[in-house]
Protein backbone atom coordinates (compact mmCIF):
# COMPACT_ATOMS: atom_id res chain seq x y z
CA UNK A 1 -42.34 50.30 28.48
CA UNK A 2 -40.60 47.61 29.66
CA UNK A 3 -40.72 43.86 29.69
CA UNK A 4 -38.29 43.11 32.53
CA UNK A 5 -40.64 43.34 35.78
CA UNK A 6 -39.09 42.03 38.96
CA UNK A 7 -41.91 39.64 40.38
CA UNK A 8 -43.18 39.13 37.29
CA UNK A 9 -41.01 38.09 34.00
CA UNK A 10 -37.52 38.64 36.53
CA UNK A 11 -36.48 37.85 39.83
CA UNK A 12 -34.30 40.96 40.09
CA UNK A 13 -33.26 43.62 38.73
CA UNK A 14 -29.94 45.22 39.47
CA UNK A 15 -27.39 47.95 37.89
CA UNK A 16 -24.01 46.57 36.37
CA UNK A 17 -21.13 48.58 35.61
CA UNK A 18 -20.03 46.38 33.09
CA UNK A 19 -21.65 43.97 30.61
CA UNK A 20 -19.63 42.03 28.24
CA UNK A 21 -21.06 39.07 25.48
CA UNK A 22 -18.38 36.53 25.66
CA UNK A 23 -18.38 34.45 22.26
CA UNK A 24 -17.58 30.94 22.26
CA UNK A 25 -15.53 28.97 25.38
CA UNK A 26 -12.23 30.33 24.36
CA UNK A 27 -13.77 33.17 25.18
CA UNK A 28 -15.18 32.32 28.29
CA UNK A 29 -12.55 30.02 29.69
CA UNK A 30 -9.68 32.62 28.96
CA UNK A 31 -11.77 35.36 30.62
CA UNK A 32 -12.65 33.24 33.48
CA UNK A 33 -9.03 32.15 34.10
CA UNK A 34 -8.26 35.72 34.33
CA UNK A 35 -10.81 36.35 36.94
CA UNK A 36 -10.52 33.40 39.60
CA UNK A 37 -6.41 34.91 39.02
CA UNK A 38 -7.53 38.03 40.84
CA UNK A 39 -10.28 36.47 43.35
CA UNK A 40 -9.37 38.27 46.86
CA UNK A 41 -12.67 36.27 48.97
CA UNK A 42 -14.44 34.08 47.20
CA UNK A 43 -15.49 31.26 44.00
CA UNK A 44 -18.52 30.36 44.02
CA UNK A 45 -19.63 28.14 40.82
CA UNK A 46 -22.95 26.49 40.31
CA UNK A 47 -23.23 23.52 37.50
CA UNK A 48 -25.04 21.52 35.86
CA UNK A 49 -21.93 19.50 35.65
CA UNK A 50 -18.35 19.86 36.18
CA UNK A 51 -14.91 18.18 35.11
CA UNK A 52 -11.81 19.08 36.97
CA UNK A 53 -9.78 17.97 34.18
CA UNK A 54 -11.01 20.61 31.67
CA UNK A 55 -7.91 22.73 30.12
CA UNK A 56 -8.55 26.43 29.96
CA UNK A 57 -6.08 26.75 27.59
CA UNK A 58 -6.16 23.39 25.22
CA UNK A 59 -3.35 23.18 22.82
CA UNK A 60 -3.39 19.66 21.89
CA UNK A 61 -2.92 16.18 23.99
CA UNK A 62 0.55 17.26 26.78
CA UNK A 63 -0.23 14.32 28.14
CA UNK A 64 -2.07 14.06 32.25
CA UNK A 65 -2.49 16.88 34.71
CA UNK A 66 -1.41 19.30 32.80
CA UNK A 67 -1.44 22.52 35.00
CA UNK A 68 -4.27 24.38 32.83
CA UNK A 69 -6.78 22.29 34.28
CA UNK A 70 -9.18 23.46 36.36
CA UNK A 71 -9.33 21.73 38.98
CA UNK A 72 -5.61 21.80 38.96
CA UNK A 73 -5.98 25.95 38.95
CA UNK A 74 -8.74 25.83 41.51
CA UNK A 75 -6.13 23.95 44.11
CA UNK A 76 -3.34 26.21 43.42
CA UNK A 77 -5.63 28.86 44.07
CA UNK A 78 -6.57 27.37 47.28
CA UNK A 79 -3.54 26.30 48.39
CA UNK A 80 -1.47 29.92 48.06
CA UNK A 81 -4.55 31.83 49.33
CA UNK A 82 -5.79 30.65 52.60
CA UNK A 83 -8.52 33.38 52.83
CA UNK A 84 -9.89 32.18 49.61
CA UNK A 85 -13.19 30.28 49.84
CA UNK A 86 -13.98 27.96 46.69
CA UNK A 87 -17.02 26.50 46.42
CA UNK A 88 -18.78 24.35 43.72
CA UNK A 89 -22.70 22.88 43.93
CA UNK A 90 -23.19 20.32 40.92
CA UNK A 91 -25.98 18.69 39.99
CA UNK A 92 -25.87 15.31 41.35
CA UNK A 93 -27.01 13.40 37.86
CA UNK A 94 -28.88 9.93 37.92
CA UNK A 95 -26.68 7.28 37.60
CA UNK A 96 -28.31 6.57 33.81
CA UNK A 97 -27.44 10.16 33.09
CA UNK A 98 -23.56 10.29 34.69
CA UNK A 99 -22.77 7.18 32.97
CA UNK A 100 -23.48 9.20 29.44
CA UNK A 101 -21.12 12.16 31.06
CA UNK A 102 -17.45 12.09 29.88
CA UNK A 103 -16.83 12.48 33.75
CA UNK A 104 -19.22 11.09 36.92
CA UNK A 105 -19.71 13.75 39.12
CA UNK A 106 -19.04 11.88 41.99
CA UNK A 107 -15.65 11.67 41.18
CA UNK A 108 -14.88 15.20 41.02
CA UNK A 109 -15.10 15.16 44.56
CA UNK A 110 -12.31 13.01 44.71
CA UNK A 111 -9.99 15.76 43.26
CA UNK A 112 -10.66 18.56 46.07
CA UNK A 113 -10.52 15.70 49.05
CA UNK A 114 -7.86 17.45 52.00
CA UNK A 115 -8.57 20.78 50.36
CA UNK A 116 -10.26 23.73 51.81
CA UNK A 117 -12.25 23.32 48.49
CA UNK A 118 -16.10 22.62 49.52
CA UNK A 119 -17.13 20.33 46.40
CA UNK A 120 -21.39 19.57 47.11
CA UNK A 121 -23.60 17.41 45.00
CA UNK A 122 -26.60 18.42 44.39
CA UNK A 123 -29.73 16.37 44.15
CA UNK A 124 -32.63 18.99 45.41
CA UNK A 125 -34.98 18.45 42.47
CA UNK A 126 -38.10 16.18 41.51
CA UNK A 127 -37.00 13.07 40.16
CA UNK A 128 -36.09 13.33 36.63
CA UNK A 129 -35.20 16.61 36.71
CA UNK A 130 -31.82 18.15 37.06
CA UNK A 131 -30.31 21.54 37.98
CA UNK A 132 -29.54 23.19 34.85
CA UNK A 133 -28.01 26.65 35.87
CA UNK A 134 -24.28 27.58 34.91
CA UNK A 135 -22.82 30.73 37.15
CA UNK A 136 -19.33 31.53 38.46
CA UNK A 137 -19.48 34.29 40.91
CA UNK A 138 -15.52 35.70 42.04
CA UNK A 139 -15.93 38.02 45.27
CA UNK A 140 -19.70 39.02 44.91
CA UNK A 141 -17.68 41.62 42.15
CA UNK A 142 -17.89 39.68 38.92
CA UNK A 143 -20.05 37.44 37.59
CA UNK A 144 -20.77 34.64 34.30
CA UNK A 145 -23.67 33.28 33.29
CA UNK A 146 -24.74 31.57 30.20
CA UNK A 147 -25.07 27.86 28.38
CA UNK A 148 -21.44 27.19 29.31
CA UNK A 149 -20.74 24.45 31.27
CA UNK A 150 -16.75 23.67 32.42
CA UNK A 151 -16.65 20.32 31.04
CA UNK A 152 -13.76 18.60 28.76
CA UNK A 153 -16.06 18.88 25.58
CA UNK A 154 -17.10 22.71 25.55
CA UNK A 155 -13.55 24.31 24.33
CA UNK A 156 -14.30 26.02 20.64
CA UNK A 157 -13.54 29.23 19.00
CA UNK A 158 -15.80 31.46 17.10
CA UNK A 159 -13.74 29.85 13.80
CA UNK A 160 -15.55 26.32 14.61
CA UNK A 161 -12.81 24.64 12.61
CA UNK A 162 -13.76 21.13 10.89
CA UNK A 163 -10.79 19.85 12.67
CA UNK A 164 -9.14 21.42 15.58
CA UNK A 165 -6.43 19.27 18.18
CA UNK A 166 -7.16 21.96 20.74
CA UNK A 167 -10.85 20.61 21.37
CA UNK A 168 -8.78 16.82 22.03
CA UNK A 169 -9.95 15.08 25.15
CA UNK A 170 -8.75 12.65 27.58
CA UNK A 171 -9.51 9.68 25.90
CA UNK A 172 -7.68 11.57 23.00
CA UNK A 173 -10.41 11.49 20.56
CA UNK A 174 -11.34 15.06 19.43
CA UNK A 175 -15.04 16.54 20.20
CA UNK A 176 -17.30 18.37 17.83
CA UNK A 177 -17.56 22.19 16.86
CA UNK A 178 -19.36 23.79 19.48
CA UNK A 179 -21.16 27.27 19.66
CA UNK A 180 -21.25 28.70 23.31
CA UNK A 181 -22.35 32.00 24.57
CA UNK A 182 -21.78 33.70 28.43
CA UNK A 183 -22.55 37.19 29.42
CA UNK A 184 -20.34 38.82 31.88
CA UNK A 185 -21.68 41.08 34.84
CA UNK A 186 -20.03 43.30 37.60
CA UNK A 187 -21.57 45.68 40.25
CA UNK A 188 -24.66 44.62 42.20
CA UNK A 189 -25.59 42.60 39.25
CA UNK A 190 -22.53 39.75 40.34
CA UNK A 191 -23.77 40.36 43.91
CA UNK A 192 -27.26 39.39 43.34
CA UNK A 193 -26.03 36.15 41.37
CA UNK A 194 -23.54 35.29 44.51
CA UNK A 195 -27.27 35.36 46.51
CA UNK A 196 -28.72 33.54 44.26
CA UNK A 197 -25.56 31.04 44.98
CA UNK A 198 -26.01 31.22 48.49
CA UNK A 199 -29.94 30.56 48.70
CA UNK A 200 -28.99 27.30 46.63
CA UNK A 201 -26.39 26.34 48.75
CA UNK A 202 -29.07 26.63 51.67
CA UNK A 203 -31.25 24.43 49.98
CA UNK A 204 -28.68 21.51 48.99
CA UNK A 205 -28.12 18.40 51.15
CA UNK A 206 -26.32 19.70 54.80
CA UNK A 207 -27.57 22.86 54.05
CA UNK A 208 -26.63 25.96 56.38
CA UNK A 209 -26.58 29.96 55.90
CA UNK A 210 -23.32 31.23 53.91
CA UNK A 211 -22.76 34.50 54.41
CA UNK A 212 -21.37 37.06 51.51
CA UNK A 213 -18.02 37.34 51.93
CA UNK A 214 -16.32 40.50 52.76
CA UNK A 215 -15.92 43.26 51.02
CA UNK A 216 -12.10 43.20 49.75
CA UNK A 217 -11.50 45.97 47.51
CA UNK A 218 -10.37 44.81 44.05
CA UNK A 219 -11.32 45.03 40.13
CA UNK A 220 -11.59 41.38 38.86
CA UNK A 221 -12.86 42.05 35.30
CA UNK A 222 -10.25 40.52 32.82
CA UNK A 223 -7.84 43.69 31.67
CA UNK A 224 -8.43 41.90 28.16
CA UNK A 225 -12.08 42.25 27.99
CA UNK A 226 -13.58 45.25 26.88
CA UNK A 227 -17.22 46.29 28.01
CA UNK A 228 -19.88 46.40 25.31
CA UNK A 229 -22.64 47.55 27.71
CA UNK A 230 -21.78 50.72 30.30
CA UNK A 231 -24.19 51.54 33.44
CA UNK A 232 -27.08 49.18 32.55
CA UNK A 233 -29.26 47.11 34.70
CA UNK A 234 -29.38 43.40 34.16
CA UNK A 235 -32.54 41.76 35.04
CA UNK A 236 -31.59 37.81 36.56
CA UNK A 237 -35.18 35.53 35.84
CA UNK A 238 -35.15 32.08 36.85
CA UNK A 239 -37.04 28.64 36.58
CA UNK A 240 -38.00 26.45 39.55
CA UNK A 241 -40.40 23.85 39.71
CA UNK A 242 -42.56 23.02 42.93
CA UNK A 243 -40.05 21.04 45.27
CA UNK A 244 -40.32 20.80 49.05
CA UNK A 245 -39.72 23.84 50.72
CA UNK A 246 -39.19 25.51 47.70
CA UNK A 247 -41.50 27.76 45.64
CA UNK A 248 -41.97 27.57 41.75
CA UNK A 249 -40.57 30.02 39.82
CA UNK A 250 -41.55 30.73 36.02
CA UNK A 251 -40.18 33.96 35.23
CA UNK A 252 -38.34 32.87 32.24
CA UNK A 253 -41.18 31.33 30.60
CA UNK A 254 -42.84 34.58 31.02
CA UNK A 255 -40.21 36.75 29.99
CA UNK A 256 -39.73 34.73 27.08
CA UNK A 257 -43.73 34.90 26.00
CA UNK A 258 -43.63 38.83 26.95
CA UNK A 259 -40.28 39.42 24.45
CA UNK A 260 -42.29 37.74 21.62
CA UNK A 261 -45.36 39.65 21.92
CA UNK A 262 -43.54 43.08 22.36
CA UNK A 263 -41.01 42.51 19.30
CA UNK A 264 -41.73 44.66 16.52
CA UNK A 265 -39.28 43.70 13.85
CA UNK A 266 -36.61 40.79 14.65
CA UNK A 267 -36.98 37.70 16.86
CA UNK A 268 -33.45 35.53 16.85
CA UNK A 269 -33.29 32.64 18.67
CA UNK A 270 -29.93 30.83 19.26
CA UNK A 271 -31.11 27.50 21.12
CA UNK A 272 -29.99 23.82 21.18
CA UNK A 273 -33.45 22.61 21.54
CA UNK A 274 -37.01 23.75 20.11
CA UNK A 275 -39.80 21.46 21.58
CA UNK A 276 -42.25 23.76 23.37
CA UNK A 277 -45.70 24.07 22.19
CA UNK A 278 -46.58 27.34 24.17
CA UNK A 279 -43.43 29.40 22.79
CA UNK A 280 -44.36 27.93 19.11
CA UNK A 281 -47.87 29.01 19.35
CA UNK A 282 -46.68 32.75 20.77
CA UNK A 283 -44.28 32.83 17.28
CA UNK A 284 -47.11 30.93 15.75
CA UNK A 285 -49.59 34.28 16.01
CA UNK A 286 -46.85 36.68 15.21
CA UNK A 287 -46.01 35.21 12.04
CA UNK A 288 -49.33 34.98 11.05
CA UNK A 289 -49.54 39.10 11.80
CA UNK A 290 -49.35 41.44 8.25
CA UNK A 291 -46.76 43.45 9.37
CA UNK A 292 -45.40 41.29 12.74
CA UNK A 293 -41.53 40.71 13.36
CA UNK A 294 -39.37 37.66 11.62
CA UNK A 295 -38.11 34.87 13.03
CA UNK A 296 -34.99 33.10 12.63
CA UNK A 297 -34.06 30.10 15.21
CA UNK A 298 -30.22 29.14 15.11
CA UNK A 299 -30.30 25.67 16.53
CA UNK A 300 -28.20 22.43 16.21
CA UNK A 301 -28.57 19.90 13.06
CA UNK A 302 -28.40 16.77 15.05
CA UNK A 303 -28.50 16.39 19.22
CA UNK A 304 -25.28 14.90 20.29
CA UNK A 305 -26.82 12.03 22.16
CA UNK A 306 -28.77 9.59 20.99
CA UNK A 307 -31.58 10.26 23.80
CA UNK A 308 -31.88 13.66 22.55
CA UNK A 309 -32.04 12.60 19.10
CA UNK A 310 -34.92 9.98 20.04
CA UNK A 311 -36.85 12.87 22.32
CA UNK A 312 -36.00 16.15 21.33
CA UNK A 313 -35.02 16.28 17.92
CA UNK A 314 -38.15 14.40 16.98
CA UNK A 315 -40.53 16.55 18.98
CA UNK A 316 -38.41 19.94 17.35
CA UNK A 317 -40.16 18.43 13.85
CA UNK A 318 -43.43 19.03 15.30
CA UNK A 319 -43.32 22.80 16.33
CA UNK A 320 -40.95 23.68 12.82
CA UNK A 321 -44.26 22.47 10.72
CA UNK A 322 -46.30 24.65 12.75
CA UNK A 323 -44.30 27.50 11.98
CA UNK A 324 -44.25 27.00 8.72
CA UNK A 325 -47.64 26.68 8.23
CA UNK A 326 -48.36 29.69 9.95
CA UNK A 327 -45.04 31.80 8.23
CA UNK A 328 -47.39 33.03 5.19
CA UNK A 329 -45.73 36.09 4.91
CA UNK A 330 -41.78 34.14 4.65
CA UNK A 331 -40.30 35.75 7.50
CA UNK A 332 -39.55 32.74 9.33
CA UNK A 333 -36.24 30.99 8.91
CA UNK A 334 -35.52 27.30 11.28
CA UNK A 335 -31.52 26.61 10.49
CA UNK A 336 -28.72 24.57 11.88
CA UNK A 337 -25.24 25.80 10.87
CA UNK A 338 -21.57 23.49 9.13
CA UNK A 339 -18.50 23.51 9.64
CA UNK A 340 -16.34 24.68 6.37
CA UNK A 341 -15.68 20.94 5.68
CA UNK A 342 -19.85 20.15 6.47
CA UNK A 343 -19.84 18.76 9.96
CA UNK A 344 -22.48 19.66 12.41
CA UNK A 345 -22.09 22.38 14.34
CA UNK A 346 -23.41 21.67 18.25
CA UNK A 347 -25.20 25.16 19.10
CA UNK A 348 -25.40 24.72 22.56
CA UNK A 349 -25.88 28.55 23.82
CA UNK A 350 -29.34 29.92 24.98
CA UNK A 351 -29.52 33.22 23.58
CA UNK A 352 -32.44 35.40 22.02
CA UNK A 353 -32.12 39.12 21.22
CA UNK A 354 -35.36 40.92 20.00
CA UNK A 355 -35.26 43.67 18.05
CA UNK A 356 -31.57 45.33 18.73
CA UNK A 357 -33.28 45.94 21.72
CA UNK A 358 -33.80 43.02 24.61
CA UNK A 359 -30.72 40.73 25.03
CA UNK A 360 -31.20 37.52 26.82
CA UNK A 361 -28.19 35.15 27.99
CA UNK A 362 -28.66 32.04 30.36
CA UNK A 363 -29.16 28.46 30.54
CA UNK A 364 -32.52 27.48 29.61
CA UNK A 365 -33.48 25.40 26.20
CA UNK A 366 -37.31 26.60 24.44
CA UNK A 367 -37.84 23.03 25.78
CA UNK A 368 -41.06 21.87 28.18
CA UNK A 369 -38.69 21.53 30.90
CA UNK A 370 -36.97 24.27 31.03
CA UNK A 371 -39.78 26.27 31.54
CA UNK A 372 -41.30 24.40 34.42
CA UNK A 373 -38.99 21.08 35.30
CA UNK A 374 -35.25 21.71 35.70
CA UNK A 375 -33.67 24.65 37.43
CA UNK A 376 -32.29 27.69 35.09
CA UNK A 377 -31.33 30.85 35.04
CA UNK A 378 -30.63 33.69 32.64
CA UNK A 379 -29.55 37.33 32.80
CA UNK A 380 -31.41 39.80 30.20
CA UNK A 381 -30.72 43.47 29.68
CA UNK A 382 -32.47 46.26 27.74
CA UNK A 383 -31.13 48.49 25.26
CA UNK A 384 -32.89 51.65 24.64
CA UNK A 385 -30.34 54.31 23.87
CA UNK A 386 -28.67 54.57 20.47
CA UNK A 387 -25.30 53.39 21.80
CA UNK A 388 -26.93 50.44 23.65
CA UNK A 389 -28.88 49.47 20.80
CA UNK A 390 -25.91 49.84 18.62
CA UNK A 391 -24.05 47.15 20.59
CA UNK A 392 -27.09 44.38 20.53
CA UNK A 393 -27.23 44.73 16.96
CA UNK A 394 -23.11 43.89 16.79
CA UNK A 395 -23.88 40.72 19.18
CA UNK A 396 -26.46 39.67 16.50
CA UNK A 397 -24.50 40.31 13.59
CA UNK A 398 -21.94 38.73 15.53
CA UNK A 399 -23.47 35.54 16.03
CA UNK A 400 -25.07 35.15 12.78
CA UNK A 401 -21.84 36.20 10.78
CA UNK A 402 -19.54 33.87 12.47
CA UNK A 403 -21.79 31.21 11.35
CA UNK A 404 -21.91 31.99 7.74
CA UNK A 405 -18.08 32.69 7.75
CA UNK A 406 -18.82 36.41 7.66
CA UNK A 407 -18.07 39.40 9.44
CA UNK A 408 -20.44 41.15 11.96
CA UNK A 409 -20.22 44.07 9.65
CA UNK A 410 -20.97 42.50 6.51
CA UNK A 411 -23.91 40.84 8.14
CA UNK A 412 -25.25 44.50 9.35
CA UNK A 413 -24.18 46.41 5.98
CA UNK A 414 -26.35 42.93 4.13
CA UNK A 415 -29.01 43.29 6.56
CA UNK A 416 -29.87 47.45 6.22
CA UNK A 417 -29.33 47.12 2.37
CA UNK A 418 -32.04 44.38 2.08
CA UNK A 419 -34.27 45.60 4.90
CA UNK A 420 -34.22 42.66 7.62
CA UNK A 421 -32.05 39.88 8.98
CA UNK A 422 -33.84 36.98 6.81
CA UNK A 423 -32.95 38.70 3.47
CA UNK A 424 -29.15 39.27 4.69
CA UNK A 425 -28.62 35.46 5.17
CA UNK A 426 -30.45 34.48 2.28
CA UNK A 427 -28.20 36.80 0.28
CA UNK A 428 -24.83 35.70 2.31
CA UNK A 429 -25.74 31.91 2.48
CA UNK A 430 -23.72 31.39 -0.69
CA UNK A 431 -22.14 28.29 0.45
CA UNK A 432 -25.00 26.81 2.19
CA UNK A 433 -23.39 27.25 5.66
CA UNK A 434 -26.46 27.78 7.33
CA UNK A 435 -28.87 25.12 6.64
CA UNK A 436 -33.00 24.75 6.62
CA UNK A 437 -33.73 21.67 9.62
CA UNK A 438 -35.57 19.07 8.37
CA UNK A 439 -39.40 18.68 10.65
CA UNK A 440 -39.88 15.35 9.21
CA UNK A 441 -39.70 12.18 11.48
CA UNK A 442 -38.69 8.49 10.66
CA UNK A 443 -41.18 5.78 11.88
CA UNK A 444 -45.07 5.74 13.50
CA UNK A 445 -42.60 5.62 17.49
CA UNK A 446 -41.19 8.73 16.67
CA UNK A 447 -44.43 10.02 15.88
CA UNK A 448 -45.22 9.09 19.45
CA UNK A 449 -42.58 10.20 21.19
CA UNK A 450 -43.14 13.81 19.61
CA UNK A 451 -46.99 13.93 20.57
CA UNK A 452 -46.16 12.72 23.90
CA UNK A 453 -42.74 14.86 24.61
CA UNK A 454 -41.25 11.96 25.87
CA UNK A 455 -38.16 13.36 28.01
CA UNK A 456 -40.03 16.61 28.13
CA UNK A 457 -41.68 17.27 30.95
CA UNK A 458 -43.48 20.76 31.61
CA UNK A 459 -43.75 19.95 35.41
CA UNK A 460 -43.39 17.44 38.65
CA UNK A 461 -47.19 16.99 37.59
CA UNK A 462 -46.87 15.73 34.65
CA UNK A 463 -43.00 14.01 34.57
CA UNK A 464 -44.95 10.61 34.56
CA UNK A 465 -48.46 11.03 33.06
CA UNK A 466 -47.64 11.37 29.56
CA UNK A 467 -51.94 11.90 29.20
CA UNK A 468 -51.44 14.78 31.14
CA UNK A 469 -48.56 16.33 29.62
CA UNK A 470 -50.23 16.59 26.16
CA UNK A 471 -53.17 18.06 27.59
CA UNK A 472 -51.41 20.50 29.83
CA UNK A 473 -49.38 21.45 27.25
CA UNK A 474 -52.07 22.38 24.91
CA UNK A 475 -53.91 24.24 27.12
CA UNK A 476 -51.26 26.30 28.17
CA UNK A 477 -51.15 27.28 24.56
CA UNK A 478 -54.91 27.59 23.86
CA UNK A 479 -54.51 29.78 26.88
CA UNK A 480 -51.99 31.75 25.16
CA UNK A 481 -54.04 32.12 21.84
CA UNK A 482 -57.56 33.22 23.76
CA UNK A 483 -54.93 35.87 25.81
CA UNK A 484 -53.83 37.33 22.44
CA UNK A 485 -56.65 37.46 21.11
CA UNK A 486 -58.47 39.45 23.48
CA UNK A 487 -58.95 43.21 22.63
CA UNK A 488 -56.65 45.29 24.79
């Protein structure tokens, strides 16, 4: 039976011919290039932000406007292909928020000015919240979606190097290792995100109906990229809070609690931030089953800001002692992966894969507002043959290899000899690459700020009754524990 139930834990569900896990922003960037190469009709890309002067292909400081910059790309594009429409809707940050970006939004506009590029900020959300969702759509044919953002600070390879001149920036300092993850869609899959595109572009300030482009033949998957998934629907579930003419949407929170209660054997968990009370009571009750699935959350050391370091590293603390109070059976593993020379890596991607069987790629943190405040979205697909299956399990091994300076195969061979995925990376975490987070919090304020989920909001509701949001919080989870504990 499955979990992925249009109206319910999905918005849609729609076949792709093609499905490929793209591993870090090398990855993505180089596949992406590729792609907007062969658009025929139409870019469409929605951000949370976006920096025209990001290279594709970084190989150290060349000095200004080099010509592997996007927005450098995007006008060439433009320029030698009239028919081309290229679009980009960014979320039109708070000034207090733009001012911690390496780039203000507003001045991306600047870049596409006398273009046929249509460059729209957008500022459609309650206040405090932001629009969180990161898609490129080329011709309705292909389609990305994932944690990656196109931003000057995102370039890494799977090899995370402890110093690397390729991730250099404009300012020439050199950013953190950063762990990324995008999925990769064709077929009426892409063509349902390019909607999706399309009803946001509806709602954003000036509005008015954009129709799909026209059909004009083509194959824009990158030549380099081989499928790992063949013929397999991808389900697309979203979050939406309450705005104006909009309805709510809360299919990923749902999917999310519906994955954990159906997983039998593995739960992984690749997120930059762990602060929600409802998905740490759902892991909460299967941990504290005899013979329920382990648990293993990949998730960043340190937050790279100092705001998210003040809210939602202190309020992470919180739900890791819950979970291991209720892990009596040691199957639950909370880690934050180095660098070979020990820095922090920044594990920004927002993936989960349960059980070799449900594989879930998209935008959304297992934060409060995520689930309820800011706008996401995530593409999950099911794996039930043998071949399918096969493929999630070399995405996990994958991910959790390439952080211990493994292989994906020597993860897999560690994890059938021992019997699970917690005994492989004990027995591989030789040299302490992966590492256990630390719950514990400084002073009595950050004991505050964790109670309260400062920065956290579940909902408009609550985004300024800090009361409230404790108590709504809680009994969303109560809810959760009376709901499982109900005889079927």
């Amino acid at each position: 039976m499955s979990v992925l139930i249009p109206g319910e834990t999905c918005w849609r569900t729609e076949p792709a011919d093609r499905i490929a896990f793209l591993v870090d922003t090398e990855a993505y960037f180089t596949a992406l290039y590729e792609a907007m190469q062969k658009a025929r009709r139409s870019i469409l890309i929605l951000g949370w932000g976006f920096d025209p002067r990001t290279r594709l292909f970084p190989d150290g400081y060349d000095g200004p406007n080099d010509p592997d910059e996007v927005g450098r790309v995007l006008l060439r594009l433009s320029e030698s292909r009239p028919e081309l429409d290229i679009r980009l809707l960014i979320w039109k940050s708070a000034l207090p928020i733009a001012a911690t970006q390496e780039f203000f939004p507003h001045k991306a506009r600047k870049w596409f000015e006398d273009s046929r590029i249509e460059f729209r900020l957008d500022d459609q959300v309650p206040f405090g919240a932001c629009h969180h969702q990161k898609v490129v759509v080329i011709d309705d044919r292909l389609a990305f979606c994932g944690g990656g953002d196109i931003a000057i600070d995102r370039w890494d390879t799977p090899g995370h190097l402890e110093e690397d001149r390729r991730r250099i920036m404009p300012d020439q300092e050199c950013h953190a290792p950063r762990h990324e993850v995008m999925m990769m869609v064709d077929g009426a899959a892409a063509r349902a995100l390019g909607d999706h595109f399309r009803e946001r572009w509806s709602f954003s300030p000036g509005g008015g109906l954009l129709e799909p482009p026209p059909d004009a033949g083509g194959d824009p998957w990158p030549d380099h990229v081989p499928p790992h998934l063949i013929g397999v629907p991808v389900s697309i579930a979203r979050t939406r809070p309450p705005w104006r003419r909009q309805p709510p949407a809360d299919e990923i929170l749902a999917l999310a609690l519906a994955c954990i209660a159906e997983a039998r054997e593995t739960i992984y968990l690749e997120n930059q931030y762990f602060t929600s009370p409802v998905i740490t009571e759902a892991l909460a009750r299967r941990l504290a089953e005899p013979d329920g699935p382990e648990v293993v959350l990949v998730t960043t050391g340190e937050a790279p800001s100092w705001f998210d370091r003040l809210t939602m590293d202190n309020a992470r603390g919180a739900m890791v002692w819950r979970l291991r109070s209720a892990d009596v059976f040691g199957r639950f593993r909370a880690l934050y992966p180095l660098a070979s020379g020990g820095s922090k890596i920044i594990v920004h991607s927002k993936t989960s894969i349960f059980d070799d069987r449900i594989v879930r790629v998209g935008s959304a943190n297992l934060n409060n507002r995520s689930f309820g405040f800011d706008t996401e979205i995530e593409l999950a697909v099911q794996c039930d043959g043998e071949h399918a299956r096969a493929h999630a399990a070399a995405l996990l091994h994958r991910l959790v290899g390439h952080f211990l300076g493994y292989t994906g195969d020597a993860v897999g061979k560690a994890r059938a000899e021992r019997g699970s995925l917690v005994a492989a990376i004990d027995a591989l975490n030789r040299d302490g690459r992966l590492c256990q987070v630390d719950p514990s919090r400084s002073n009595a304020f950050a004991e505050l700020i964790a109670a309260l989920h400062l920065g956290d909001p579940a909902g408009p509701e609550d985004s300024w009754r800090l009361g409230r949001r404790r108590e709504r919080l809680f009994e969303q989870a109560r809810a959760l524990g009376a709901a499982r504990s109900r005889p079927d």
